[in-house]
Protein backbone atom coordinates (compact mmCIF):
# COMPACT_ATOMS: atom_id res chain seq x y z
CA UNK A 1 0.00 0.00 0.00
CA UNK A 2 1.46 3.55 -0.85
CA UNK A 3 2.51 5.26 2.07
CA UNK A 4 0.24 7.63 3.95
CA UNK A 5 2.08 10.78 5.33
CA UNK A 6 1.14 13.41 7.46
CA UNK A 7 2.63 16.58 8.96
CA UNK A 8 1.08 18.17 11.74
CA UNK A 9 2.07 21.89 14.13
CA UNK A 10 2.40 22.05 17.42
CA UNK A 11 2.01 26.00 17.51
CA UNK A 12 4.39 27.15 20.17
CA UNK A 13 5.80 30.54 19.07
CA UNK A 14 9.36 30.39 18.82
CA UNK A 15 8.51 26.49 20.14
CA UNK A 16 6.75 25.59 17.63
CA UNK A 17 7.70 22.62 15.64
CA UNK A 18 6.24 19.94 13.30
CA UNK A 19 4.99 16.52 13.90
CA UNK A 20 5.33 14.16 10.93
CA UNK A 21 4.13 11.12 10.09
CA UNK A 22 3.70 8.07 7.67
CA UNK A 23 5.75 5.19 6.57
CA UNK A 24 9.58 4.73 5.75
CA UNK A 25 10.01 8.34 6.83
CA UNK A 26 13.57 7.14 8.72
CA UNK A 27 14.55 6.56 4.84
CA UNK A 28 14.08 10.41 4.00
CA UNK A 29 17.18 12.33 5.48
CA UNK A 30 16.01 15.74 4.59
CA UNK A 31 13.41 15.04 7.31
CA UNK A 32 15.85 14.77 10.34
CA UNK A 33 18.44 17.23 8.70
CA UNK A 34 16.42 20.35 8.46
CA UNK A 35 16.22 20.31 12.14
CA UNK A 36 19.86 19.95 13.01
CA UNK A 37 21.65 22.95 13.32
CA UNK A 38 25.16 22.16 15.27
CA UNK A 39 27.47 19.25 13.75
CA UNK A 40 27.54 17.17 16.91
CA UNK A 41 24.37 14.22 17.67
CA UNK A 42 23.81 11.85 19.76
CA UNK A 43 21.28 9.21 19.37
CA UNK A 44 19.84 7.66 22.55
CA UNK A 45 18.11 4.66 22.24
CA UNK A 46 17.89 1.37 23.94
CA UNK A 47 18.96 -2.41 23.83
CA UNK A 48 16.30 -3.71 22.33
CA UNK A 49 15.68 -0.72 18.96
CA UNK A 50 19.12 0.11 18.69
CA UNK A 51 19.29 -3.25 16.31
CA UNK A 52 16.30 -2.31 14.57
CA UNK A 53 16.72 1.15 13.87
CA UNK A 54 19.82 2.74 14.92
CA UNK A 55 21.98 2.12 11.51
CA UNK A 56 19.16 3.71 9.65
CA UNK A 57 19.26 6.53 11.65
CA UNK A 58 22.78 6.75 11.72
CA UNK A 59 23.86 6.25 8.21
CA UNK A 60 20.69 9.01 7.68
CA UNK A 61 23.14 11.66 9.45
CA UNK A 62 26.40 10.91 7.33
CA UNK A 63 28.41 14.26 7.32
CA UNK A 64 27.52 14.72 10.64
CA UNK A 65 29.76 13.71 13.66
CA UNK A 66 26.82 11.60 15.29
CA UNK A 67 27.76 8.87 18.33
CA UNK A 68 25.26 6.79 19.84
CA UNK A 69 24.34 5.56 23.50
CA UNK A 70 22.27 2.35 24.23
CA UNK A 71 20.47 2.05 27.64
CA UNK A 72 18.92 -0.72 28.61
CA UNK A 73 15.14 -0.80 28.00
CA UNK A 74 12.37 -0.89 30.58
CA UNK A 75 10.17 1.30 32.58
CA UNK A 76 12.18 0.30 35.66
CA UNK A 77 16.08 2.17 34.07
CA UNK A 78 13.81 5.74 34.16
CA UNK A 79 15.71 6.97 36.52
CA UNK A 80 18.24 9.93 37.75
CA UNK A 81 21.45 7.77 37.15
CA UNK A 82 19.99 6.66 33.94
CA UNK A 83 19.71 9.77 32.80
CA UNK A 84 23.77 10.69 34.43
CA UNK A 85 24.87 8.27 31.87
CA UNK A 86 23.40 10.71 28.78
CA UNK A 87 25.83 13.10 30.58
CA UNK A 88 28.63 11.58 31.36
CA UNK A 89 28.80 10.18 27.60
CA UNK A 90 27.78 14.43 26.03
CA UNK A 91 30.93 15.62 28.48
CA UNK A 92 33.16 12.33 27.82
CA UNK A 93 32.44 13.12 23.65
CA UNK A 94 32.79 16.99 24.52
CA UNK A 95 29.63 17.82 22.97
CA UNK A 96 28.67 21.85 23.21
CA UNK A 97 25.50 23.64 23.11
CA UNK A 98 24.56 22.78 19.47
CA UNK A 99 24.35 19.11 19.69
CA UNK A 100 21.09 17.60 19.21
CA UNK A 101 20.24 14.93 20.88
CA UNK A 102 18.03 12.15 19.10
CA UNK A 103 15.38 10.61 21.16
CA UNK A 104 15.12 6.69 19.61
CA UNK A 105 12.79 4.28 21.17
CA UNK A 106 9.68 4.32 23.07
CA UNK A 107 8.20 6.80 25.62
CA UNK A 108 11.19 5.82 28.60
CA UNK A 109 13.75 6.80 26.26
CA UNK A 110 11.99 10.08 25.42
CA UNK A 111 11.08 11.00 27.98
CA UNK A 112 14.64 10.45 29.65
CA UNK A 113 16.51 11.96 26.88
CA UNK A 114 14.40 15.14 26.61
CA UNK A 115 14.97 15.81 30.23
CA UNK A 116 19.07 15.27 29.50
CA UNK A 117 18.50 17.74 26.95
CA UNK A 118 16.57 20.21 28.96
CA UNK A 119 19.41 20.42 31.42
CA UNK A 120 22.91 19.55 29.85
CA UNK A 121 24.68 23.00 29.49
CA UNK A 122 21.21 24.46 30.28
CA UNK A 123 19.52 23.02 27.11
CA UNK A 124 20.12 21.61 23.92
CA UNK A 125 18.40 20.81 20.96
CA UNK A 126 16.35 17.35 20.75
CA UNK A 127 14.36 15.28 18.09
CA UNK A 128 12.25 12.71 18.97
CA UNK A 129 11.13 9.60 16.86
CA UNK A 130 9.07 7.36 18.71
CA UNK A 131 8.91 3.94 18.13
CA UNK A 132 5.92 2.49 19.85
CA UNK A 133 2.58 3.20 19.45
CA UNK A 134 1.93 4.75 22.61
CA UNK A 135 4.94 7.39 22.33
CA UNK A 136 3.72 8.55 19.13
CA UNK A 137 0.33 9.32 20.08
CA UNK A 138 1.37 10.27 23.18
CA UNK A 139 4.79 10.95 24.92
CA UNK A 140 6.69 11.95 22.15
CA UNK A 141 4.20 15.41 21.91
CA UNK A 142 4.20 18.15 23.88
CA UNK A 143 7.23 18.42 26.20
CA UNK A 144 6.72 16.60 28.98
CA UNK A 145 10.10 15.04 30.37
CA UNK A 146 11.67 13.67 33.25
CA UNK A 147 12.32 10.78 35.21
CA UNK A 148 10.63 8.53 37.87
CA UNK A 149 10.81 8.52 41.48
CA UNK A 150 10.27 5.41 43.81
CA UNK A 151 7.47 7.12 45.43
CA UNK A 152 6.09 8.77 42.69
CA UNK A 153 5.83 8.01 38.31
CA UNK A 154 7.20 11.09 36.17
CA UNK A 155 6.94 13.42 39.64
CA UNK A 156 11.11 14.82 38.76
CA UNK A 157 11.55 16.62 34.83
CA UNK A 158 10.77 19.47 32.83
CA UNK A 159 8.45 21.33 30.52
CA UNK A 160 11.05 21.34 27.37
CA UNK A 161 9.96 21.06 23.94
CA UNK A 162 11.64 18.93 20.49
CA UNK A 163 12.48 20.31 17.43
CA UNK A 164 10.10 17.79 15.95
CA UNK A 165 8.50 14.61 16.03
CA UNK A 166 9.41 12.28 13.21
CA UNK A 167 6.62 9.15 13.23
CA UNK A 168 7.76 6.18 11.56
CA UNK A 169 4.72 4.01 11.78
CA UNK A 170 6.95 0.97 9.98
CA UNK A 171 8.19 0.67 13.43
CA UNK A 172 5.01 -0.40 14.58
CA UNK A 173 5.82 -3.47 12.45
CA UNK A 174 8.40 -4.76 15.22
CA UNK A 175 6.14 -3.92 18.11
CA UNK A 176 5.01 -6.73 20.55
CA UNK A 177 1.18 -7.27 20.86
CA UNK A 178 1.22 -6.49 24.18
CA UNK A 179 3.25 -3.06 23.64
CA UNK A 180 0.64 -2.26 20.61
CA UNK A 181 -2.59 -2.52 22.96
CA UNK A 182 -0.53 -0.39 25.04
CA UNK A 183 -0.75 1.69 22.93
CA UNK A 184 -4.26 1.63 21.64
CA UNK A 185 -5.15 2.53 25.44
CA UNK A 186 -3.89 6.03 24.69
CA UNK A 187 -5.76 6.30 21.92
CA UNK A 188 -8.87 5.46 23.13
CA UNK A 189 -8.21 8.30 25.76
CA UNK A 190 -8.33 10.51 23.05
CA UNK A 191 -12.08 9.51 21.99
CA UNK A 192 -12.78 9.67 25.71
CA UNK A 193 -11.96 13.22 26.76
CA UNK A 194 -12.65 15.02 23.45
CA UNK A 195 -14.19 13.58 20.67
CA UNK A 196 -17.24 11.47 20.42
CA UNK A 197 -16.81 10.72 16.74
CA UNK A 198 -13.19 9.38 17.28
CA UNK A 199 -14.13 7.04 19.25
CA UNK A 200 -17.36 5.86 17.83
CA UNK A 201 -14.82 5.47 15.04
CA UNK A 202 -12.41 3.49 16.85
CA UNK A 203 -15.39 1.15 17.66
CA UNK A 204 -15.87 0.37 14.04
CA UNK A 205 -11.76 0.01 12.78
CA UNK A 206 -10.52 -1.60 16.04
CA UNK A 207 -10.27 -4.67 13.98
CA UNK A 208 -8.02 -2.99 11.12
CA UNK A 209 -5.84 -0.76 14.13
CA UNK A 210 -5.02 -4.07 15.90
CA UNK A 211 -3.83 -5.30 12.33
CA UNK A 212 -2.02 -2.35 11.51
CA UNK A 213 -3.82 -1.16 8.50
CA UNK A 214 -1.47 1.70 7.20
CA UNK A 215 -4.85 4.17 6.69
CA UNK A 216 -6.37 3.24 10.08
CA UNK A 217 -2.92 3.48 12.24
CA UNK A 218 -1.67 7.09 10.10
CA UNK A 219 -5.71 8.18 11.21
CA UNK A 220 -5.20 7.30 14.52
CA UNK A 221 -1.72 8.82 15.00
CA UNK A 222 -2.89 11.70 13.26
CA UNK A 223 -5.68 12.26 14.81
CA UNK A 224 -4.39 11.58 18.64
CA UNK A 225 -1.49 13.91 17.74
CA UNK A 226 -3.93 16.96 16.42
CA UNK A 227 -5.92 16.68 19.76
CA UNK A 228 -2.60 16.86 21.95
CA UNK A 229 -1.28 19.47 19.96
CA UNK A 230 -4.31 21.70 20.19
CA UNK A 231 -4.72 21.09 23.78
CA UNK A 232 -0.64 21.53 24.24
CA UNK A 233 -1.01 24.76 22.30
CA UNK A 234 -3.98 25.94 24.65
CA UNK A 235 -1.86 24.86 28.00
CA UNK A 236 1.77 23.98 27.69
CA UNK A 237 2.34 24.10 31.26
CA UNK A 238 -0.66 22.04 32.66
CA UNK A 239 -2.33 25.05 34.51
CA UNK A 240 -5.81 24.12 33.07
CA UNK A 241 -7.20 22.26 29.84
CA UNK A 242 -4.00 20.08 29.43
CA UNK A 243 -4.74 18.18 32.76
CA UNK A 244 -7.88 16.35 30.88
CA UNK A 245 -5.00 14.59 28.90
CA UNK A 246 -4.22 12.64 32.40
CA UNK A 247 -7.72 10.76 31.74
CA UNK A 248 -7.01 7.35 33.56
CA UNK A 249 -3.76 8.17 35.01
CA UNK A 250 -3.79 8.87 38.22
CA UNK A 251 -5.60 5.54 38.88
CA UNK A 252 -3.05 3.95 36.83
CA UNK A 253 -0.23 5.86 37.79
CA UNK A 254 -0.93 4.79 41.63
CA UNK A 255 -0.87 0.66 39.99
CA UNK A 256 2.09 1.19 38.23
CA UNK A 257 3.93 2.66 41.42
CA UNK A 258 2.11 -0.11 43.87
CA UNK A 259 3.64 -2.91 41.23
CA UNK A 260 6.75 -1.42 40.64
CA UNK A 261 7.58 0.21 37.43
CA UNK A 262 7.60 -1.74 34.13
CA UNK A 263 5.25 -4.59 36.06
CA UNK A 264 2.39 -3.29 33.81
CA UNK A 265 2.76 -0.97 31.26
CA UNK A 266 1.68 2.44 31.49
CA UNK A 267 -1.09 1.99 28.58
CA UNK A 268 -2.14 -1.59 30.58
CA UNK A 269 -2.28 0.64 33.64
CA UNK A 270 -3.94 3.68 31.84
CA UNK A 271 -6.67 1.28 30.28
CA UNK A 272 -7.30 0.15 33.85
CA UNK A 273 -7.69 3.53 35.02
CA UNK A 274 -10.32 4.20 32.19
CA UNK A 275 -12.48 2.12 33.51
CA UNK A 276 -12.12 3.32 36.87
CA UNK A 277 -12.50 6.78 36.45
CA UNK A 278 -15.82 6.02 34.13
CA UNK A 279 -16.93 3.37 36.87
CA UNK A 280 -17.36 6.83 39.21
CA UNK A 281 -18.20 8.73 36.19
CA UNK A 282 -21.33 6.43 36.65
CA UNK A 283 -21.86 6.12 40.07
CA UNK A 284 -22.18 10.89 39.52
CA UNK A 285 -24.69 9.60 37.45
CA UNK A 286 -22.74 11.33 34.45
CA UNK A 287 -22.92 7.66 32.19
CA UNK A 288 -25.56 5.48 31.60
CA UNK A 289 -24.72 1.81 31.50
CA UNK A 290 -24.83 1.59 27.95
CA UNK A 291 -21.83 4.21 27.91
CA UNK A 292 -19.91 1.89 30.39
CA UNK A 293 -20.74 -1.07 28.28
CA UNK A 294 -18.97 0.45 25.15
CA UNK A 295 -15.91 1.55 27.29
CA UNK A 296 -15.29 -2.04 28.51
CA UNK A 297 -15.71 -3.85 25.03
CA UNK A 298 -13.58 -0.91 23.49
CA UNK A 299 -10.83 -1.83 26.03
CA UNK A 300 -11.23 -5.81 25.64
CA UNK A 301 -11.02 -5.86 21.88
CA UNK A 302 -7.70 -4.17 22.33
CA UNK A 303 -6.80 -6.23 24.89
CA UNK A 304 -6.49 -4.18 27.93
CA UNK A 305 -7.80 -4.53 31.71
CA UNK A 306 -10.47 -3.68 32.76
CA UNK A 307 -9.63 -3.12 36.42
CA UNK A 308 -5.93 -2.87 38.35
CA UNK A 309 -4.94 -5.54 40.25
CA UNK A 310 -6.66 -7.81 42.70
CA UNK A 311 -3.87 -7.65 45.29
CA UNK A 312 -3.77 -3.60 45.49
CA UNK A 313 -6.48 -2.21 48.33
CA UNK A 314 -8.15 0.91 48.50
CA UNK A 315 -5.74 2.58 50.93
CA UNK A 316 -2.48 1.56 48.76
CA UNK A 317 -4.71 3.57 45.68
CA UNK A 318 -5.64 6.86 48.07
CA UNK A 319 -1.87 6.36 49.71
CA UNK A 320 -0.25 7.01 45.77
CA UNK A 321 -2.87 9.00 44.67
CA UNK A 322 -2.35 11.76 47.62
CA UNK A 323 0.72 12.46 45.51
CA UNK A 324 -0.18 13.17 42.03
CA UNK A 325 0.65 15.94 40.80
CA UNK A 326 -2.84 17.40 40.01
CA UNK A 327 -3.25 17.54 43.93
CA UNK A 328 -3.94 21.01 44.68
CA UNK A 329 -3.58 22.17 48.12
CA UNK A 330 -4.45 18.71 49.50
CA UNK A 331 -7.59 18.19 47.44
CA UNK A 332 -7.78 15.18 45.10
CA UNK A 333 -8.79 16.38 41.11
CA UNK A 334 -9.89 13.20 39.16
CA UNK A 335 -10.36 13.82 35.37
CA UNK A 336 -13.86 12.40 34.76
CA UNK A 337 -16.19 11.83 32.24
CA UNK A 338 -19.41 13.91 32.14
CA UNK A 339 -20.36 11.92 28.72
CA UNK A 340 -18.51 10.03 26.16
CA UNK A 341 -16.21 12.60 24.83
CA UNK A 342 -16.82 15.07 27.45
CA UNK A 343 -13.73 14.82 30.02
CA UNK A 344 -13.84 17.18 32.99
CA UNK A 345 -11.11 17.71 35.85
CA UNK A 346 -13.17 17.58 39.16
CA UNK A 347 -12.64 17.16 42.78
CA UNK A 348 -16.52 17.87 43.47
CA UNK A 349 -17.34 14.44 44.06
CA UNK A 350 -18.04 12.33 47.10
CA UNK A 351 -15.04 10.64 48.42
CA UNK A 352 -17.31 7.52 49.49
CA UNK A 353 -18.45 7.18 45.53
CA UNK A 354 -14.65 7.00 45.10
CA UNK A 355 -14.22 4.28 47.64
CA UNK A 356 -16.73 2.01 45.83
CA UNK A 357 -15.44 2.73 42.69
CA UNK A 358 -12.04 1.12 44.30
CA UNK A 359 -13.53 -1.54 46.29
CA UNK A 360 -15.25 -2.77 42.90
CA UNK A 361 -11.40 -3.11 41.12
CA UNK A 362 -10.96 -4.94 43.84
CA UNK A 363 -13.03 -7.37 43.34
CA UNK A 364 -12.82 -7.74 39.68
């Protein structure tokens, strides 16, 4: 099938950069070299892309004096002195302030390498190409970096934003099933907090997304991307609309800490938190059942939980969730769903409705 290429903006100001996306784009060097301005890269990826994609990307750069750095991969390596070995290999190759620093992998090496370029010599230029599905709908836009924290997921980073966003979605190709409904979980988010029609539409091309139709996945991408980059435009610093994006989160963030990183993946854990957060959506008597009913077979034809797990009680949840970062002088905001497509950040609700909501994911 003849590729399908996008190119989205992500309207900053002097921030502002493109998003692109399609197939084979690694393949088209103009695409990465238009945004380097310095002679000096470095490409951070991991153990297990660096053999699928780190030639391309490096033989893409020819001319340039570009070195590499592989970490090793997993949720549980995002971490301070993961992110000290990005410096000590910039210093030990004497890069200066116009490197550019290539993000390669999924949404831990991002996010890790974004932060490293937010703070080596005070900030440098970075690229990202994501290569899952949920960094490309998800991670790779909008700035967000930074690092975890044993009490806390993503609570230690910085607002700092790419050059661009180069989407490969023949990367998709190598992705693991369970890493693609990941993935998906994100994108259903999307259809969740802001558009009705997006995810009525996911209900019908789940089937072909799954399968990685080239049309469906560039549609999703595309369209996940033009939400985040409209609400990113609107709030790049989180102080309102942007927080809606955290649909499912801080549920899942609090599972993902009570595991232990990496245990489930953020999208598992997301998914998860979907249902949660539309379980007291509910119970506000803001869904009907018939609304809950299409969340839940949404989720299980992409594979994902419904509910955390059975082990976790309802004081571990309130015990991680007293530290999210969309705690505001004490008071717990939970982004909520008023109606399918119609996300609202809200801390007016009764803490009891809450409790049910986590004694039920307890029990199922």
């Amino acid at each position: 099938m003849t590729a399908v290429t996008n190119t989205l903006h992500v309207d900053l100001g002097e921030r502002s950069y493109p998003i692109y996306i399609g197939a084979d784009l690694l393949l088209q060097d103009d695409l990465l070299r238009q945004h380097i301005k310095g002679q000096q890269v470095l490409v951070v990826t991991n153990a297990t892309v660096a053999p699928l994609y780190l030639q391309q990307v490096m033989d893409s750069l020819q001319g340039l004096q570009v070195q590499s750095l592989i970490l090793p991969d997993g949720e549980s390596y995002k971490t301070l002195d993961t992110v000290n070995l990005i410096f000590d290999r910039l210093l030990e190759l004497r890069h200066n302030r116009t490197t550019t620093l290539i993000a390669l992998g999924g949404g831990v090496i991002g996010d890790m390498t974004g932060f490293a370029a937010a703070s080596y010599q005070r900030g440098v230029d970075f690229i990202q190409i994501p290569t899952t599905l949920l960094s490309q709908v998800d991670s790779s836009v909008g700035g967000k970096t930074g690092v975890n924290h044993a009490r806390g997921k993503n609570m230690i980073g910085a607002f700092y934003q790419p050059q661009c966003v180069l989407i490969d979605t023949q990367t998709l190709t190598t992705l693991p099933p369970r890493e693609l409904s990941a993935g998906v979980a994100e994108v259903i988010k999307y259809g969740l907090l802001g558009d009705a029609d997006f995810f009525a539409w996911q209900e019908q091309n789940m089937g072909q997304l799954m399968s990685l139709h080239q049309q469906s996945v560039v549609y999703a991408i595309h369209r996940s991307c033009e939400m985040k980059a409209h609400i990113v435009a609107s709030d790049e610093r989180e102080k309102g609309c942007r927080a809606l994006l955290n649909l499912g989160h801080t549920f899942g963030h609090a599972i993902e800490t009570e595991q232990g990183y990496g245990c489930w993946l953020h999208g598992e854990a997301v998914a998860a938190g979907m249902a949660m957060a539309a379980d007291l959506s509910q119970r506000l008597q803001w869904l009907c059942s018939a609304d809950i009913e299409r969340i839940q077979s949404l989720l299980k034809r992409a594979q994902l939980p419904l509910w955390g797990p059975s082990g976790m009680t309802a004081e571990s949840y309130m015990s991680h969730m007293a530290v999210d970062k969309k705690v505001t002088d004490g008071q717990l905001r939970l982004v909520l769903m008023q109606s399918l497509g119609d996300a609202v950040v809200s801390s007016d609700f009764d803490p009891q409705l809450l409790q049910q909501t986590l004694q039920v994911s307890m029990v199922d």
